[in-house]
C-alpha atoms as a PDB file:
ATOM      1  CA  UNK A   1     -26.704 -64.205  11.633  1.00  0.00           C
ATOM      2  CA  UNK A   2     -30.153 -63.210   9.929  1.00  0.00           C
ATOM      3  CA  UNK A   3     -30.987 -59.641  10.555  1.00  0.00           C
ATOM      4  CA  UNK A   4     -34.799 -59.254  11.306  1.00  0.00           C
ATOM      5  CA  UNK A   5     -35.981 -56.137  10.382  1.00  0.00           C
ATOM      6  CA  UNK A   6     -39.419 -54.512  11.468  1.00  0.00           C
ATOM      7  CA  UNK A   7     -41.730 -51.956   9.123  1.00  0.00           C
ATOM      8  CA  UNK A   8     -39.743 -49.976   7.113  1.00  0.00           C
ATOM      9  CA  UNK A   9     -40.877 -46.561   5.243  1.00  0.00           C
ATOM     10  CA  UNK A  10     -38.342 -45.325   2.670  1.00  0.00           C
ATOM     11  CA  UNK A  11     -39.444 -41.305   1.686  1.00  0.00           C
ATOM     12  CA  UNK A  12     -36.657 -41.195  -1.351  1.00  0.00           C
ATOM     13  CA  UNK A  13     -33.555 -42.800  -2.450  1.00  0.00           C
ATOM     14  CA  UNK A  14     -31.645 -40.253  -4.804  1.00  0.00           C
ATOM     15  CA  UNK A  15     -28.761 -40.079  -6.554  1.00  0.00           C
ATOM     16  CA  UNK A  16     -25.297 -42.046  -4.594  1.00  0.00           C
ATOM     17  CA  UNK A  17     -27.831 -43.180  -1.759  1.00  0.00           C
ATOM     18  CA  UNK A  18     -27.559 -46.350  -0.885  1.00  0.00           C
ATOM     19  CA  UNK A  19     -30.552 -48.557   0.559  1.00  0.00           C
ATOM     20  CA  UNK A  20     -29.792 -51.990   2.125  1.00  0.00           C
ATOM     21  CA  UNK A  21     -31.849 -54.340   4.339  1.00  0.00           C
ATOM     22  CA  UNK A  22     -30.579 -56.985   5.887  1.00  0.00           C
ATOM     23  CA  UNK A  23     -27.052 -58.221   6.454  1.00  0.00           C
ATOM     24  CA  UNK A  24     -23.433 -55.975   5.082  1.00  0.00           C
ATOM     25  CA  UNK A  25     -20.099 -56.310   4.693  1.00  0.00           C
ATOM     26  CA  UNK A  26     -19.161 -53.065   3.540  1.00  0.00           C
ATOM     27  CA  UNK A  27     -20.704 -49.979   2.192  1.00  0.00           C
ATOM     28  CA  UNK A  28     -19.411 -46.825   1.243  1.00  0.00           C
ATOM     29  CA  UNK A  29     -20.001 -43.588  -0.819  1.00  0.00           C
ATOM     30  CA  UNK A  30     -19.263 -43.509  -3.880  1.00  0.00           C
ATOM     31  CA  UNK A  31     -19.188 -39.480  -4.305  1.00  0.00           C
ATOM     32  CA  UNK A  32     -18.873 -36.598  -2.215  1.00  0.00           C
ATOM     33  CA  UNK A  33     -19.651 -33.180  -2.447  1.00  0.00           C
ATOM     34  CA  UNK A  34     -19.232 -29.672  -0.184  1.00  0.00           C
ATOM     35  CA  UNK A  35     -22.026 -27.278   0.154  1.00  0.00           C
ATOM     36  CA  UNK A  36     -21.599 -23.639   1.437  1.00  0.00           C
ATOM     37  CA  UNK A  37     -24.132 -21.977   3.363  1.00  0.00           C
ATOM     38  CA  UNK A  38     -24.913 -18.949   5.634  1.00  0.00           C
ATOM     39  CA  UNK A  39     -25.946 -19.046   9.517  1.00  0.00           C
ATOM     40  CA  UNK A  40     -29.300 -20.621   9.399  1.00  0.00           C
ATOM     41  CA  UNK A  41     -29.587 -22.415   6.117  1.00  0.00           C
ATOM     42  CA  UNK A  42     -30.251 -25.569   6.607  1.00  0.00           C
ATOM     43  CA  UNK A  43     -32.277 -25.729   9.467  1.00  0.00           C
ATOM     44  CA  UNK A  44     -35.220 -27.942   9.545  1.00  0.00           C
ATOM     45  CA  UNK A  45     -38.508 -28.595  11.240  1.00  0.00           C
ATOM     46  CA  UNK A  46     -41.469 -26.829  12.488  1.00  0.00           C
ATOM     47  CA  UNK A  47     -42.100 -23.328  13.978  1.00  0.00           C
ATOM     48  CA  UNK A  48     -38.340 -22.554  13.703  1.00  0.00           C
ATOM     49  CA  UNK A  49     -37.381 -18.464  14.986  1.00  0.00           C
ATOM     50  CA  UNK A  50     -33.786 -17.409  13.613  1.00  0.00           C
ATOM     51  CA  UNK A  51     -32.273 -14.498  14.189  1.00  0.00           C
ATOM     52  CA  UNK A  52     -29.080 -13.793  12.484  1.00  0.00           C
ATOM     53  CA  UNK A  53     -27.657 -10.346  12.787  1.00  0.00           C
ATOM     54  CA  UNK A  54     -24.693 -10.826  10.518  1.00  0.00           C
ATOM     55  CA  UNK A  55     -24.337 -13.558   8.062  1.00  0.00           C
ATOM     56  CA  UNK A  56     -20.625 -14.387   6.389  1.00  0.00           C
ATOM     57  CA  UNK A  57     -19.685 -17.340   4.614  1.00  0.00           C
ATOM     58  CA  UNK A  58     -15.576 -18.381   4.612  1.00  0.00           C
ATOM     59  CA  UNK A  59     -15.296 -19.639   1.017  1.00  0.00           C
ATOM     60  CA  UNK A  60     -11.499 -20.297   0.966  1.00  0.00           C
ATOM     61  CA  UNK A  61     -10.259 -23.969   1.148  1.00  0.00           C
ATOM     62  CA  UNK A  62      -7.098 -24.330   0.515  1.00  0.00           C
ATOM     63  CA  UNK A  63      -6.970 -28.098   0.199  1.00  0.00           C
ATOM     64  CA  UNK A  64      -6.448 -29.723  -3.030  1.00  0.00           C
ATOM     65  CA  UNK A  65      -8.058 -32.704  -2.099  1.00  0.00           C
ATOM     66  CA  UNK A  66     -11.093 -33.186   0.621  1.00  0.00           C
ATOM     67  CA  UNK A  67     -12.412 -36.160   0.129  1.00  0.00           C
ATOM     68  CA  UNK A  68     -11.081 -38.925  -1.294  1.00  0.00           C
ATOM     69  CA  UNK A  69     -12.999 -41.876  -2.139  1.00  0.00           C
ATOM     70  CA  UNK A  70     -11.293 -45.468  -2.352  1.00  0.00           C
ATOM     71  CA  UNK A  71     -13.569 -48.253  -4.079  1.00  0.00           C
ATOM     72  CA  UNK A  72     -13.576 -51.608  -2.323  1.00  0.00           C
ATOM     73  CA  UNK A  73     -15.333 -54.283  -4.966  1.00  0.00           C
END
Protein backbone atom coordinates (compact mmCIF):
# COMPACT_ATOMS: atom_id res chain seq x y z
CA UNK A 1 0.00 0.00 0.00
CA UNK A 2 1.11 3.67 -1.04
CA UNK A 3 2.09 5.68 1.94
CA UNK A 4 0.74 9.33 1.61
CA UNK A 5 2.74 11.59 3.31
CA UNK A 6 1.79 15.31 4.25
CA UNK A 7 4.45 18.51 4.44
CA UNK A 8 7.57 17.47 5.51
CA UNK A 9 10.51 19.85 6.96
CA UNK A 10 13.88 18.07 7.29
CA UNK A 11 16.37 20.58 9.70
CA UNK A 12 19.65 18.19 8.94
CA UNK A 13 20.54 14.80 7.92
CA UNK A 14 24.20 14.05 9.24
CA UNK A 15 26.44 11.52 9.24
CA UNK A 16 24.65 7.48 9.63
CA UNK A 17 21.11 9.28 9.53
CA UNK A 18 18.92 7.85 7.52
CA UNK A 19 15.95 9.78 5.69
CA UNK A 20 13.16 7.76 3.96
CA UNK A 21 9.68 8.72 2.68
CA UNK A 22 7.40 6.51 1.72
CA UNK A 23 7.16 2.75 1.98
CA UNK A 24 10.24 0.24 4.05
CA UNK A 25 11.19 -2.96 4.48
CA UNK A 26 13.94 -2.62 6.74
CA UNK A 27 16.19 -0.01 8.09
CA UNK A 28 18.80 -0.05 10.47
CA UNK A 29 21.95 1.77 11.83
CA UNK A 30 24.76 1.29 10.47
CA UNK A 31 27.06 2.67 13.51
CA UNK A 32 26.74 3.27 17.02
CA UNK A 33 28.38 5.22 19.43
CA UNK A 34 28.24 5.94 23.57
CA UNK A 35 28.44 9.38 24.91
CA UNK A 36 29.19 10.19 28.63
CA UNK A 37 27.76 13.03 30.30
CA UNK A 38 27.10 14.70 33.72
CA UNK A 39 23.52 15.40 35.41
CA UNK A 40 22.08 17.98 33.17
CA UNK A 41 23.94 17.81 29.92
CA UNK A 42 21.86 17.28 27.46
CA UNK A 43 18.89 18.95 28.29
CA UNK A 44 17.08 20.91 25.75
CA UNK A 45 14.56 23.64 25.23
CA UNK A 46 13.65 26.96 26.50
CA UNK A 47 13.92 28.70 29.93
CA UNK A 48 15.40 25.48 31.43
CA UNK A 49 16.49 25.96 35.66
CA UNK A 50 19.00 23.06 36.76
CA UNK A 51 20.25 22.64 39.82
CA UNK A 52 22.78 20.01 40.35
CA UNK A 53 24.50 19.88 43.67
CA UNK A 54 26.89 17.08 42.89
CA UNK A 55 27.75 15.93 39.50
CA UNK A 56 29.64 12.27 38.95
CA UNK A 57 29.95 10.45 35.90
CA UNK A 58 30.42 6.24 36.18
CA UNK A 59 32.93 5.75 33.34
CA UNK A 60 33.55 1.97 33.82
CA UNK A 61 31.93 -0.50 31.30
CA UNK A 62 33.04 -3.54 31.53
CA UNK A 63 31.54 -4.97 28.37
CA UNK A 64 33.62 -5.84 25.50
CA UNK A 65 31.03 -5.45 23.15
CA UNK A 66 27.78 -2.95 23.38
CA UNK A 67 26.47 -2.74 20.37
CA UNK A 68 26.67 -4.88 17.75
CA UNK A 69 25.53 -4.08 14.41
CA UNK A 70 24.39 -6.93 11.87
CA UNK A 71 24.00 -5.69 8.10
CA UNK A 72 20.91 -6.98 6.33
CA UNK A 73 21.46 -6.13 2.30
Amino acid sequence: MPAIVGTVKVLSVEGSGVFNIGDVLNMSPSSTSKAYAGAGSFNTGDYLRISNQHSQTNTYDKDLNDSNIKTII
